[in-house]
PDB file of N, CA and C in Angstrom:
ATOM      1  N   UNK A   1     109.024  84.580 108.088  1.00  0.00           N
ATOM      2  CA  UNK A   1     108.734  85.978 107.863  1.00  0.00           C
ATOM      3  C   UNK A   1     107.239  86.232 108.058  1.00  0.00           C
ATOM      4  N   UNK A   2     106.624  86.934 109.139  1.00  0.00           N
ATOM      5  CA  UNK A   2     105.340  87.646 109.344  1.00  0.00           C
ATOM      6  C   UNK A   2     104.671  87.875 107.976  1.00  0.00           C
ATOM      7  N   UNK A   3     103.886  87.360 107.422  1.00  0.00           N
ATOM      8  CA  UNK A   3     102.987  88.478 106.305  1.00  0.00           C
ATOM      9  C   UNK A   3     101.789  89.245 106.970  1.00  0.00           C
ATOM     10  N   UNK A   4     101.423  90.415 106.548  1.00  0.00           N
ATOM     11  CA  UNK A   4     100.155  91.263 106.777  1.00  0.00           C
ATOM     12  C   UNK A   4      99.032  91.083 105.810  1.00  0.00           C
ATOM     13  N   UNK A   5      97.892  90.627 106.065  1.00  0.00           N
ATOM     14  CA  UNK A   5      97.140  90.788 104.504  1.00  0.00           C
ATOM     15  C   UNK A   5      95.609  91.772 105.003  1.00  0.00           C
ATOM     16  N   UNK A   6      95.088  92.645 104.868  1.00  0.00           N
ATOM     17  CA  UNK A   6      94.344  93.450 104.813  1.00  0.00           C
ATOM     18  C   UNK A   6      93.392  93.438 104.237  1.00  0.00           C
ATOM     19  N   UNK A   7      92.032  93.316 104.797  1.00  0.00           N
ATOM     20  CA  UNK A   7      90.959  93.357 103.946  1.00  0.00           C
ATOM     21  C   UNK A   7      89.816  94.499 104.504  1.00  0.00           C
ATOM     22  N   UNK A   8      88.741  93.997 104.002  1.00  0.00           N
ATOM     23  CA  UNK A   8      87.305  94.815 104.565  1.00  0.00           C
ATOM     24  C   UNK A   8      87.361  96.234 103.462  1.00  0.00           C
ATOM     25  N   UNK A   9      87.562  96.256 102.833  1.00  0.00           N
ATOM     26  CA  UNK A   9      87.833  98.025 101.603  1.00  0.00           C
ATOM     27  C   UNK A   9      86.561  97.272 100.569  1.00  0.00           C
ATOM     28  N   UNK A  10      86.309  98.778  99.976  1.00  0.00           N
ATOM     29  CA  UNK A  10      85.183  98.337  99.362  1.00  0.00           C
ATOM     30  C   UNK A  10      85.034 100.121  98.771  1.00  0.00           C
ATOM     31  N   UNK A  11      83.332  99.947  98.042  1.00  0.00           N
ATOM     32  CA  UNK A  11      83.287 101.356  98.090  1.00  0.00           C
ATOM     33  C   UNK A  11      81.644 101.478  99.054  1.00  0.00           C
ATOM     34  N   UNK A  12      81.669 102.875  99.559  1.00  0.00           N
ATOM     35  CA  UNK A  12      81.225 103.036 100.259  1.00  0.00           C
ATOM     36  C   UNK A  12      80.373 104.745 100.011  1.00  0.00           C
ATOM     37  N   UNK A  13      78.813 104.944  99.807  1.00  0.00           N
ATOM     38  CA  UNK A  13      78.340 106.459  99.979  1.00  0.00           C
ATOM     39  C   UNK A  13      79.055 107.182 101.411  1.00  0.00           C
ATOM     40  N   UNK A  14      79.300 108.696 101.304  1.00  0.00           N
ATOM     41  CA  UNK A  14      80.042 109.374 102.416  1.00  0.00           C
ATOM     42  C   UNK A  14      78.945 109.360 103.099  1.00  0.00           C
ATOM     43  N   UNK A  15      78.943 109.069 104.383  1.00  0.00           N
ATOM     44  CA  UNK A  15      78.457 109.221 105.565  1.00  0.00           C
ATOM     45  C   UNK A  15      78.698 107.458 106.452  1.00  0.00           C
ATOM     46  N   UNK A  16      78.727 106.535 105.011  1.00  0.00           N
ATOM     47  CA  UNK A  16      79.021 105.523 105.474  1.00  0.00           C
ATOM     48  C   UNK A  16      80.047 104.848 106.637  1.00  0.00           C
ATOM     49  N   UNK A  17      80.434 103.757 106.694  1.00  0.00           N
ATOM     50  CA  UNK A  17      81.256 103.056 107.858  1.00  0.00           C
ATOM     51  C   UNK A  17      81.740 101.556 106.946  1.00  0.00           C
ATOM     52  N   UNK A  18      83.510 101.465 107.586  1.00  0.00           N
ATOM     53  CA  UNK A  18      83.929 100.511 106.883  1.00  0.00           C
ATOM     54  C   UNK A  18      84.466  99.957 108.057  1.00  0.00           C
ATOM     55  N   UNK A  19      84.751  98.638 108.081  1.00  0.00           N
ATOM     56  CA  UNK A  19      85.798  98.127 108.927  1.00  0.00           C
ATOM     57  C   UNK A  19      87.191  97.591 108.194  1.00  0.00           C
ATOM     58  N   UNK A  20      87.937  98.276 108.540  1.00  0.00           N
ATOM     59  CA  UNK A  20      89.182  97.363 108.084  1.00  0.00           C
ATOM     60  C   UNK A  20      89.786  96.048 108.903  1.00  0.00           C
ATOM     61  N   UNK A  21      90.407  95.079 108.003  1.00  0.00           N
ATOM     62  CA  UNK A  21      90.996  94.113 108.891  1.00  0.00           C
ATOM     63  C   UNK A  21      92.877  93.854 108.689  1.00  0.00           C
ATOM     64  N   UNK A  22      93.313  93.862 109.487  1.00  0.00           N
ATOM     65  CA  UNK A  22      94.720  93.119 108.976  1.00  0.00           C
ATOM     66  C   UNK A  22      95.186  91.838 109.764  1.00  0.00           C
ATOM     67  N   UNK A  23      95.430  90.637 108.976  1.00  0.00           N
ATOM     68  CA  UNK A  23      95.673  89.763 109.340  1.00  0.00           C
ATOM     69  C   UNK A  23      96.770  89.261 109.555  1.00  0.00           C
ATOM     70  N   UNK A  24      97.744  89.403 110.586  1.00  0.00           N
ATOM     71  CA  UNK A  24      99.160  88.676 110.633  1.00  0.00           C
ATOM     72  C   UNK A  24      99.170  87.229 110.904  1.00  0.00           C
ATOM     73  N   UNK A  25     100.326  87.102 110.069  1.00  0.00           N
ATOM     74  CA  UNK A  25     100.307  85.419 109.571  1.00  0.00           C
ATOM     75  C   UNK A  25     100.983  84.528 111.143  1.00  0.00           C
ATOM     76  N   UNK A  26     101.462  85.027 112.502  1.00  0.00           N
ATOM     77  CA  UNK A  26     102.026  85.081 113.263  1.00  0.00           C
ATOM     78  C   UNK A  26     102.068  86.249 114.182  1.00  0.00           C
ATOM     79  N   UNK A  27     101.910  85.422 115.416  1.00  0.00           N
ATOM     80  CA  UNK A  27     101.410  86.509 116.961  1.00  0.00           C
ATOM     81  C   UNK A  27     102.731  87.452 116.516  1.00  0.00           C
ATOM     82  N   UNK A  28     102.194  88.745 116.787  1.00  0.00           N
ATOM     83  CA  UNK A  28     103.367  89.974 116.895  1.00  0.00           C
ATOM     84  C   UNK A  28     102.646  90.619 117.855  1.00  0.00           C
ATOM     85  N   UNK A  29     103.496  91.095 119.112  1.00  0.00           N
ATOM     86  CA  UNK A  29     103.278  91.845 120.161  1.00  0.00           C
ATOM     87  C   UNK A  29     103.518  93.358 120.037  1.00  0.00           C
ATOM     88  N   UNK A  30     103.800  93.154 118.851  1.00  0.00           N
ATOM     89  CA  UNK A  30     104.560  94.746 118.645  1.00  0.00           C
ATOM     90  C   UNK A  30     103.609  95.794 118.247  1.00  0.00           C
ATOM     91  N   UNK A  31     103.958  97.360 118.103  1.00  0.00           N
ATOM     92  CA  UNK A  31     102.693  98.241 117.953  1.00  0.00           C
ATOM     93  C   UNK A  31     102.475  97.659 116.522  1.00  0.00           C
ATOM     94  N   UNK A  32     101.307  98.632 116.333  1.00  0.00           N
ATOM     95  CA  UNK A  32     100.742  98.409 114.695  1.00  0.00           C
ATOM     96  C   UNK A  32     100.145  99.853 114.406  1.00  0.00           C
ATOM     97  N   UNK A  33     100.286  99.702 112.889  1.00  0.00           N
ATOM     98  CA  UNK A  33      99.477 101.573 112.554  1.00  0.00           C
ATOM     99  C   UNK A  33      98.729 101.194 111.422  1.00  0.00           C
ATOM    100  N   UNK A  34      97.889 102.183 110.760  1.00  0.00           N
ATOM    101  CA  UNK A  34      97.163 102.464 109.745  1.00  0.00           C
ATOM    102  C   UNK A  34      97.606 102.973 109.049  1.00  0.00           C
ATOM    103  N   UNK A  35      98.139 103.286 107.895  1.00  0.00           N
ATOM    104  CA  UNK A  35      98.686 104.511 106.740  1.00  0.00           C
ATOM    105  C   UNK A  35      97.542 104.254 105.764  1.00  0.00           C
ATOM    106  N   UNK A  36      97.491 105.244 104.563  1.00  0.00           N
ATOM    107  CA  UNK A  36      96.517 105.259 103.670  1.00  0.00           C
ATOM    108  C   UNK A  36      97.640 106.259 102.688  1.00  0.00           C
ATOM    109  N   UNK A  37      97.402 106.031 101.146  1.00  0.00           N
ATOM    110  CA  UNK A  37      97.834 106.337 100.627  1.00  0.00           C
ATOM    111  C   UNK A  37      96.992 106.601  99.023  1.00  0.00           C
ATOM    112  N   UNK A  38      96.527 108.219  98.705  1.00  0.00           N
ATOM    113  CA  UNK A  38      95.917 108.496  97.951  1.00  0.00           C
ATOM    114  C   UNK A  38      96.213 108.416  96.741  1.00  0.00           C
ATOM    115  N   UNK A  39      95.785 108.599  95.267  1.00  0.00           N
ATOM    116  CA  UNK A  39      96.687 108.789  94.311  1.00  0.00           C
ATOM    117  C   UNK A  39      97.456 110.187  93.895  1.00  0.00           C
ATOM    118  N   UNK A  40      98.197 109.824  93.668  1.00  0.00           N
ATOM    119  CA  UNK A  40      99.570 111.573  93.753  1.00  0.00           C
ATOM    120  C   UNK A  40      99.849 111.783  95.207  1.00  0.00           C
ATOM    121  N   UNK A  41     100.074 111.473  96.323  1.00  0.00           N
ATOM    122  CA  UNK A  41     100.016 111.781  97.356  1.00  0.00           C
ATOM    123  C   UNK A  41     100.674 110.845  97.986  1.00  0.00           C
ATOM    124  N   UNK A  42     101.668 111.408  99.086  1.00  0.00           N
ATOM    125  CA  UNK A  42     102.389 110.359  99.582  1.00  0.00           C
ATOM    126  C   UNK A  42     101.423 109.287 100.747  1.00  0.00           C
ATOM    127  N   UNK A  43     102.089 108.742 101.344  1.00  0.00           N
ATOM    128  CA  UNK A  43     101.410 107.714 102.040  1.00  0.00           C
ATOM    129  C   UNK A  43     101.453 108.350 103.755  1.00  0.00           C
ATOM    130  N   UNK A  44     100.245 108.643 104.052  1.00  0.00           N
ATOM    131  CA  UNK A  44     100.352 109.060 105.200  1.00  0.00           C
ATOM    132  C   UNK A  44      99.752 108.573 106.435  1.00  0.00           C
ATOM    133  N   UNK A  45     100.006 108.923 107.781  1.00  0.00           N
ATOM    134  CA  UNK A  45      99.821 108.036 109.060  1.00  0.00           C
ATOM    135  C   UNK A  45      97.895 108.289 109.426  1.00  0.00           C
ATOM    136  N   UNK A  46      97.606 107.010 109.535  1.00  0.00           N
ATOM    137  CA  UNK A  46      96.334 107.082 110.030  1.00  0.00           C
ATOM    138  C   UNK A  46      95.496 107.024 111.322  1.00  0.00           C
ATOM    139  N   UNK A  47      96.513 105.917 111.720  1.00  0.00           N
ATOM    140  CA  UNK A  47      96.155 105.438 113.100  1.00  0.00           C
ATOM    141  C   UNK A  47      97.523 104.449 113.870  1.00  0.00           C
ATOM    142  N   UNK A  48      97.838 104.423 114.903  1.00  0.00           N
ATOM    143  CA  UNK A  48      98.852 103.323 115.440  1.00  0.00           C
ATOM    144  C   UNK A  48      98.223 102.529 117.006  1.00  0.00           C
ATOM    145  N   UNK A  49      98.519 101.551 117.263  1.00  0.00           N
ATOM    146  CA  UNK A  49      98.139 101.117 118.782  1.00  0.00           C
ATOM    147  C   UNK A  49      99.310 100.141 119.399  1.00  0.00           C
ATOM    148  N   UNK A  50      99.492 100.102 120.533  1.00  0.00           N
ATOM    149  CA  UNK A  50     100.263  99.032 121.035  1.00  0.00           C
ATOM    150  C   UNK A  50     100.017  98.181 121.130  1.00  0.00           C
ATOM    151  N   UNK A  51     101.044  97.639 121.997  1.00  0.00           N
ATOM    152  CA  UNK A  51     100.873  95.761 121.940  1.00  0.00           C
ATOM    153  C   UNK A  51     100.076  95.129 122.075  1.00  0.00           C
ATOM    154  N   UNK A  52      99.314  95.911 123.201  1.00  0.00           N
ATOM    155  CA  UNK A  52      98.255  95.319 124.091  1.00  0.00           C
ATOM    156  C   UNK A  52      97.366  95.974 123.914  1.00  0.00           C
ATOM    157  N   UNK A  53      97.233  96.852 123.149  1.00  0.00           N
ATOM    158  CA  UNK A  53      95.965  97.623 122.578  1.00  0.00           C
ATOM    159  C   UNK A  53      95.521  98.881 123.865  1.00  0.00           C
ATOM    160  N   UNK A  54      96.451  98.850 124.520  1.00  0.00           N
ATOM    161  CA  UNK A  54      96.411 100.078 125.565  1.00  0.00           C
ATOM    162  C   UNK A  54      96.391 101.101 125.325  1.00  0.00           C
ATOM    163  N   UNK A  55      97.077 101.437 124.368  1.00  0.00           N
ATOM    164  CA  UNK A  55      97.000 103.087 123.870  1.00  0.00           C
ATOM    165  C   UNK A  55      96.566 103.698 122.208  1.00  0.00           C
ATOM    166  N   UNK A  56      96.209 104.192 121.986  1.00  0.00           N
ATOM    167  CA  UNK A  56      96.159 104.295 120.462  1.00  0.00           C
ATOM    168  C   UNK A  56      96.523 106.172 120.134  1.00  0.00           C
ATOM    169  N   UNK A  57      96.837 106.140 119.165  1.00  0.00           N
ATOM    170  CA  UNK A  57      97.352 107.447 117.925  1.00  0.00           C
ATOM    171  C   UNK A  57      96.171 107.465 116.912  1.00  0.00           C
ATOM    172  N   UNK A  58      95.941 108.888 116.659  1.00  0.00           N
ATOM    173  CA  UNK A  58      95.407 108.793 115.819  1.00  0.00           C
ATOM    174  C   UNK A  58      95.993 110.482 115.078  1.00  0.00           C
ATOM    175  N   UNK A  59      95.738 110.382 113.840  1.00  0.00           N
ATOM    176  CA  UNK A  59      95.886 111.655 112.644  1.00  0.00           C
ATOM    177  C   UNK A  59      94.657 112.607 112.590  1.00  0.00           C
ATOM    178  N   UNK A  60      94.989 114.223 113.015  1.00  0.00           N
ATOM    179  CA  UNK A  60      93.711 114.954 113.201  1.00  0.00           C
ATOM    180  C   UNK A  60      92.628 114.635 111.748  1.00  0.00           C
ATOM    181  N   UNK A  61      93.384 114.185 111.032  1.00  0.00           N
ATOM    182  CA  UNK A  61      92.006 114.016 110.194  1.00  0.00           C
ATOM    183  C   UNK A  61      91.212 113.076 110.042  1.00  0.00           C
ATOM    184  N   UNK A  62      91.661 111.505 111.136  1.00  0.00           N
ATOM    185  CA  UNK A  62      90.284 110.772 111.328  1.00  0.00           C
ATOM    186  C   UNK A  62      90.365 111.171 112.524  1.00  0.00           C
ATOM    187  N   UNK A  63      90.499 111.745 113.270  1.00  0.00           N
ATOM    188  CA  UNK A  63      90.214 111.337 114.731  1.00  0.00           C
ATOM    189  C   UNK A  63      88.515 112.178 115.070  1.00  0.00           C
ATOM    190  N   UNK A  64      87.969 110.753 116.072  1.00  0.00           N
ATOM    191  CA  UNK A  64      86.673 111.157 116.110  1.00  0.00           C
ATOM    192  C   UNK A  64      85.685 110.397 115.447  1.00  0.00           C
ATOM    193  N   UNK A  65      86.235 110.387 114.397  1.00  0.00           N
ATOM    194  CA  UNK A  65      85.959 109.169 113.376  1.00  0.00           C
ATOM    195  C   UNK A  65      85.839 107.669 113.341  1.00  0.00           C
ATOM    196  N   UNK A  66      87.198 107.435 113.708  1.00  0.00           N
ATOM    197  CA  UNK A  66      88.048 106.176 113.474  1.00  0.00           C
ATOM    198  C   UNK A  66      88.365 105.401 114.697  1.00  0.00           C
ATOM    199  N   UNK A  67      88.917 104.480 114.853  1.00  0.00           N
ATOM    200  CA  UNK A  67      89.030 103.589 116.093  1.00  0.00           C
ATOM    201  C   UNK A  67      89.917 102.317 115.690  1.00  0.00           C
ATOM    202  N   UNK A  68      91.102 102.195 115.886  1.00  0.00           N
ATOM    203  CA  UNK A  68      91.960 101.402 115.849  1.00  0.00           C
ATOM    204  C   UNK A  68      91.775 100.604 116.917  1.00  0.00           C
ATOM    205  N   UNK A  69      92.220  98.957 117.007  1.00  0.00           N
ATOM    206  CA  UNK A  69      91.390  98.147 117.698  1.00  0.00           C
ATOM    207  C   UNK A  69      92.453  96.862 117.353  1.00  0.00           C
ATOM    208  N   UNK A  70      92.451  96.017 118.360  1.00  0.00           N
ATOM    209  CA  UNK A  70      93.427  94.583 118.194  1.00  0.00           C
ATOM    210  C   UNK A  70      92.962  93.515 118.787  1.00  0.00           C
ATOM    211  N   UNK A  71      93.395  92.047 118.105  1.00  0.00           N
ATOM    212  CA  UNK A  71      92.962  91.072 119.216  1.00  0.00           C
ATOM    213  C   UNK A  71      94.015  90.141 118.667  1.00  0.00           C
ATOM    214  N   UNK A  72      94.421  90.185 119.565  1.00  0.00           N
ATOM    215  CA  UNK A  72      95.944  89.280 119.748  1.00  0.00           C
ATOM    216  C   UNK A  72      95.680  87.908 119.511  1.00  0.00           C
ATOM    217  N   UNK A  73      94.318  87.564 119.915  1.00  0.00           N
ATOM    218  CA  UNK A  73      94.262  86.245 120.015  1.00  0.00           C
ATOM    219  C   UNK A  73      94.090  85.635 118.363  1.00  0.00           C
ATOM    220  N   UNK A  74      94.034  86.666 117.951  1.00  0.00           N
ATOM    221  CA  UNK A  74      93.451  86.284 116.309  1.00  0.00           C
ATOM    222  C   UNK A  74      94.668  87.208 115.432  1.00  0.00           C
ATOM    223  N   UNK A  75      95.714  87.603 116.086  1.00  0.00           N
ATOM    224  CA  UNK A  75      96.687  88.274 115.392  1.00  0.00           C
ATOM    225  C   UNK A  75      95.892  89.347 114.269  1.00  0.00           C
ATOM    226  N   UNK A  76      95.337  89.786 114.689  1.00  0.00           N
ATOM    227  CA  UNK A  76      94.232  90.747 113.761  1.00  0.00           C
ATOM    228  C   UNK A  76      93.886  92.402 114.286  1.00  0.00           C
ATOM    229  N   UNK A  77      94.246  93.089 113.754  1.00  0.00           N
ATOM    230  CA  UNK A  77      94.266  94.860 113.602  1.00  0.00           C
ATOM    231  C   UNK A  77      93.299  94.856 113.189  1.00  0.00           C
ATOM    232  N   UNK A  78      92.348  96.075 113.331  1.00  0.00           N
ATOM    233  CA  UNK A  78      91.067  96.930 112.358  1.00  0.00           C
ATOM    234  C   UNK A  78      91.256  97.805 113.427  1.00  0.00           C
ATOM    235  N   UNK A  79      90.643  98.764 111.707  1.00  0.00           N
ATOM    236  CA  UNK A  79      90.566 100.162 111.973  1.00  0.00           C
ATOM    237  C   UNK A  79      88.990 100.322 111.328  1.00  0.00           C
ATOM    238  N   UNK A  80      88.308 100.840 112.351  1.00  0.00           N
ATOM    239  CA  UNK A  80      86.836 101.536 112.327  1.00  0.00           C
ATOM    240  C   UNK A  80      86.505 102.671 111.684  1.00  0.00           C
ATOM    241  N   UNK A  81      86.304 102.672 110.559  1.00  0.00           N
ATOM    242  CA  UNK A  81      85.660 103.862 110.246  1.00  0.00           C
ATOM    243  C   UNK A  81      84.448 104.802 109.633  1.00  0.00           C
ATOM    244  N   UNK A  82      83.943 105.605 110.596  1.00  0.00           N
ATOM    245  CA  UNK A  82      82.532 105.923 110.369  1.00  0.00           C
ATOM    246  C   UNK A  82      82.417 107.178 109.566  1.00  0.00           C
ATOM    247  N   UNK A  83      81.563 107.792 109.257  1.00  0.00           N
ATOM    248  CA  UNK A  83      81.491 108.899 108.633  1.00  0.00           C
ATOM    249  C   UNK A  83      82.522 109.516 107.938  1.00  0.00           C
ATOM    250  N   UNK A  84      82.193 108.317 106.595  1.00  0.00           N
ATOM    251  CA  UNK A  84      83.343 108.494 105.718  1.00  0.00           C
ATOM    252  C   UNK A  84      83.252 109.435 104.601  1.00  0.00           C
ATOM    253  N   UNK A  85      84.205 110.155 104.294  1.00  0.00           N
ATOM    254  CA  UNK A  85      84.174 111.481 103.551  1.00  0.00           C
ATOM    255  C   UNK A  85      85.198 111.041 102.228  1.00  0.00           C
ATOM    256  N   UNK A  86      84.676 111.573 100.966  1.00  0.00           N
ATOM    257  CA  UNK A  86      85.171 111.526  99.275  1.00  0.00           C
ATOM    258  C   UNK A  86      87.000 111.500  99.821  1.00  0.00           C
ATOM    259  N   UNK A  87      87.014 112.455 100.818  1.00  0.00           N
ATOM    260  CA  UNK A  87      88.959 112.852 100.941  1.00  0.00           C
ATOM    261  C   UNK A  87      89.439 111.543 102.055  1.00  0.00           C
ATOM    262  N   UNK A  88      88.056 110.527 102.163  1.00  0.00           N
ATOM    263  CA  UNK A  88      89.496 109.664 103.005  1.00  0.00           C
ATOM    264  C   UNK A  88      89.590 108.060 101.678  1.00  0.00           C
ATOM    265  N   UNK A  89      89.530 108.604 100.387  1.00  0.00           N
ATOM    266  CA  UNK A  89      89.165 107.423  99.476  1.00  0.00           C
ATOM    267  C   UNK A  89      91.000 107.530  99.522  1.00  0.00           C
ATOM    268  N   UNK A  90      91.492 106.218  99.079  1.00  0.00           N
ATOM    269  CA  UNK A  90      93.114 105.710  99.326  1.00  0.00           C
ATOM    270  C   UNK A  90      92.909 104.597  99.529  1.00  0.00           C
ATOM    271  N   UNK A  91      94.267 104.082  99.249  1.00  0.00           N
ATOM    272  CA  UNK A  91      94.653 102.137  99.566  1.00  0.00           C
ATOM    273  C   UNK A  91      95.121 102.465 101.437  1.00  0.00           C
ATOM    274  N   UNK A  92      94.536 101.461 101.814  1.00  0.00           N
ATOM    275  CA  UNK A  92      95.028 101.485 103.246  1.00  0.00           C
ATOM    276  C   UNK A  92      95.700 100.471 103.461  1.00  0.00           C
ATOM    277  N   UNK A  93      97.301 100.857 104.362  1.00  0.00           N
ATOM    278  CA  UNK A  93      97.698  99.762 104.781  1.00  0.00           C
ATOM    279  C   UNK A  93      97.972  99.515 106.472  1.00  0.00           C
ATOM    280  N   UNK A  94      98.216  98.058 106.487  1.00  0.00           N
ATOM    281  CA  UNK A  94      98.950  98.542 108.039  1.00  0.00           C
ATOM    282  C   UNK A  94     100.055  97.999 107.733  1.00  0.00           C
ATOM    283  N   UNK A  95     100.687  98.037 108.948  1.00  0.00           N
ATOM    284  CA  UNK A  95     102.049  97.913 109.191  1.00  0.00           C
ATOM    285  C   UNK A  95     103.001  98.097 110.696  1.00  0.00           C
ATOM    286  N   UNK A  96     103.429  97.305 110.547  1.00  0.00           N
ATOM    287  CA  UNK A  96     104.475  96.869 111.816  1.00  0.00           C
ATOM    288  C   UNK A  96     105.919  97.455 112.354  1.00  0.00           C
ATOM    289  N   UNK A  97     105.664  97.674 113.488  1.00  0.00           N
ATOM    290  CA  UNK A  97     106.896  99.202 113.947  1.00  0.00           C
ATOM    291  C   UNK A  97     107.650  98.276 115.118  1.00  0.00           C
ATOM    292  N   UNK A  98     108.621  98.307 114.962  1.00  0.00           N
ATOM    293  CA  UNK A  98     109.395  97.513 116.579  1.00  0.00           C
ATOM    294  C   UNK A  98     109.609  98.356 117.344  1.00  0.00           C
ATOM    295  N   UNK A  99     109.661  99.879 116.874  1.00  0.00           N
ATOM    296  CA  UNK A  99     110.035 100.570 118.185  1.00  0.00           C
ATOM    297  C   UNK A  99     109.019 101.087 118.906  1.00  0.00           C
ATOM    298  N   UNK A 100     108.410 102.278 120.113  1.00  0.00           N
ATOM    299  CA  UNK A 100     107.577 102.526 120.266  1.00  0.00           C
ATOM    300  C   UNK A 100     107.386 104.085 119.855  1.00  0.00           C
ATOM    301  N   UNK A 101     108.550 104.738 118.603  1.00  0.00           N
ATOM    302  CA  UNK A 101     108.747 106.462 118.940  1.00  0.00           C
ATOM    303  C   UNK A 101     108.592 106.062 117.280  1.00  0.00           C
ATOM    304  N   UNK A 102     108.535 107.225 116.495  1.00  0.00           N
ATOM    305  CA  UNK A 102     108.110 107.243 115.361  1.00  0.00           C
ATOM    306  C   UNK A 102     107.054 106.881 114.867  1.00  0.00           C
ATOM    307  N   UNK A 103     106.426 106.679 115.407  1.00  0.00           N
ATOM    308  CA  UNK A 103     104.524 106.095 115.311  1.00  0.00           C
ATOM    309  C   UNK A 103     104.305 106.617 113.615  1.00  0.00           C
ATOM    310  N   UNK A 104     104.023 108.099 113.852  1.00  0.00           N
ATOM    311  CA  UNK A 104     103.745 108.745 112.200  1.00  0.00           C
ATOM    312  C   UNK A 104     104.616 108.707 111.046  1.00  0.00           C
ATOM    313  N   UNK A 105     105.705 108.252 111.248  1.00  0.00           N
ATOM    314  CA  UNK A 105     107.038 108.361 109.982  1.00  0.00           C
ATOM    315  C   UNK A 105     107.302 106.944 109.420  1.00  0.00           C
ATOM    316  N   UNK A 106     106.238 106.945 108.193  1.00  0.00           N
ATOM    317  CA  UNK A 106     106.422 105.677 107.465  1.00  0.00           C
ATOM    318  C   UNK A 106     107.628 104.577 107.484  1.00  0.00           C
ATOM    319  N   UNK A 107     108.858 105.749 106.957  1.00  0.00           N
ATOM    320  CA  UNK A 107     109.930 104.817 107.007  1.00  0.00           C
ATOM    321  C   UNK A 107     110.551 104.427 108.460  1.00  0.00           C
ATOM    322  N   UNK A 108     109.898 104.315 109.446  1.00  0.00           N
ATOM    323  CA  UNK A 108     109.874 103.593 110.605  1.00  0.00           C
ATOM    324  C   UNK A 108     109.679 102.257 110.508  1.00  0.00           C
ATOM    325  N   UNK A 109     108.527 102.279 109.859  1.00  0.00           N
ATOM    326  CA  UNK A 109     108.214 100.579 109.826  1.00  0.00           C
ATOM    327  C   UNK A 109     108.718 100.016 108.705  1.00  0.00           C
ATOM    328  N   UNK A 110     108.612  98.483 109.427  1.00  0.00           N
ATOM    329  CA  UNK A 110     109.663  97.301 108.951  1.00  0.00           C
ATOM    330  C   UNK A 110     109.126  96.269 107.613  1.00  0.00           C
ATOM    331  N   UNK A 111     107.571  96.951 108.691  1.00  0.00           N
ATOM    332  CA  UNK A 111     106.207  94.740 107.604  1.00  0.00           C
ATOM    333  C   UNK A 111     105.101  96.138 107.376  1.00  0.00           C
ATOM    334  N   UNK A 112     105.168  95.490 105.877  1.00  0.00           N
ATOM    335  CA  UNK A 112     103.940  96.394 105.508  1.00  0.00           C
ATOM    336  C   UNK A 112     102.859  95.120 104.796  1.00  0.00           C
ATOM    337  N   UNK A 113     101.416  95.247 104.542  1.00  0.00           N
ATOM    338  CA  UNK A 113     100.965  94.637 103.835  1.00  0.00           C
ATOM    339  C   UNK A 113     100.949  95.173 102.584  1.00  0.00           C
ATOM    340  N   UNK A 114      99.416  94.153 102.108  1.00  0.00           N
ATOM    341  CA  UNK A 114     100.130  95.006 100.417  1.00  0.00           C
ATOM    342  C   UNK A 114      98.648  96.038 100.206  1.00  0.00           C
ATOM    343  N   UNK A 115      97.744  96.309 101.116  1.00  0.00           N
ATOM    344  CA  UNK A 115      96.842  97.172 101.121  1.00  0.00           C
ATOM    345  C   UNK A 115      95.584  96.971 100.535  1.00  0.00           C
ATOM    346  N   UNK A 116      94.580  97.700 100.877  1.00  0.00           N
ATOM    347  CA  UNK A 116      93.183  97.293 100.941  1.00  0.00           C
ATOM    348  C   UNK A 116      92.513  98.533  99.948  1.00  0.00           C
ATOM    349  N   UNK A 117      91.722  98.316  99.184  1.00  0.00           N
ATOM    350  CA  UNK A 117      90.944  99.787  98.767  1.00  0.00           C
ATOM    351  C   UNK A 117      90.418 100.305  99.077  1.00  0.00           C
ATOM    352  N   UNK A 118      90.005 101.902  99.741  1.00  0.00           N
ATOM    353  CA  UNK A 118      88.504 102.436 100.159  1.00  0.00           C
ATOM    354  C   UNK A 118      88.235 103.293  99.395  1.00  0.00           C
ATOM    355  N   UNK A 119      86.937 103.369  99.074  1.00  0.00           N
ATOM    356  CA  UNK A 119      86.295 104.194  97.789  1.00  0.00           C
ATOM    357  C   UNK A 119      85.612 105.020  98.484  1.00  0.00           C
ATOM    358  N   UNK A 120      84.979 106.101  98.689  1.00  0.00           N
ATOM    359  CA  UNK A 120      84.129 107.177  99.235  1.00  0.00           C
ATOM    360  C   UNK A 120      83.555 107.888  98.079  1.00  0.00           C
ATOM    361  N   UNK A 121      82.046 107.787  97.671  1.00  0.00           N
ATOM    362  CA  UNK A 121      81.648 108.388  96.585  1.00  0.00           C
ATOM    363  C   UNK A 121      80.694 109.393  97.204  1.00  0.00           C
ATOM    364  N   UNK A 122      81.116 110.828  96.554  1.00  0.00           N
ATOM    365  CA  UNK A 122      80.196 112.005  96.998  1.00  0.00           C
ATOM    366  C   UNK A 122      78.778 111.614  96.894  1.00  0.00           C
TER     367      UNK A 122
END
């Protein structure tokens, strides 16, 4: 069974930059996404990329921002993010999709990790 484990969260002043990492325990060719999930608030889509890191998704509220990113060779996801604002503080996770349609709809995906913290202090 694949595990995901996620790191790089921390807290961070807004204007700052974090890198996230996710580490799969085993090569997966398959897409990958970002979700983040605030408190009271459901868990929502952040970022997704393919196999090969050819294409990427992103959610109008990082985009511009953010930069989803892969290297296969290290079975390893990050998501870039710069000019970070109090409203993007949430546990971030990623997670693993076999298909290529549903990118944004959580219950799409299959492997989740167990998530990272980001803090954004005004």
């Amino acid at each position: 069974q694949v595990q995901l484990v996620e790191s790089g969260g921390g807290l961070v002043a807004a204007g700052g930059s974090l890198t996230l990492s996710c580490a799969a325990s085993e090569r997966t060719g398959y897409y990958m996404a970002w979700f983040r999930q605030a408190p009271g608030k459901e868990r929502e889509f952040v970022a997704a990329i393919t196999g090969i890191g050819g294409r990427t998704w992103y959610a109008d509220s990082v985009k511009g921002r953010s930069t989803i990113s892969r290297d296969n060779a290290k079975n390893t996801v990050y998501l870039q993010m710069n000019s970070l604002r109090p409203e993007d503080t949430a546990v971030y996770y990623c997670a693993r999709i076999t298909r290529w349609y549903g990118l944004n709809e959580k219950n799409e995906y299959d492997l989740w990790g167990q998530g990272t913290q980001v803090t954004v202090s005004s």
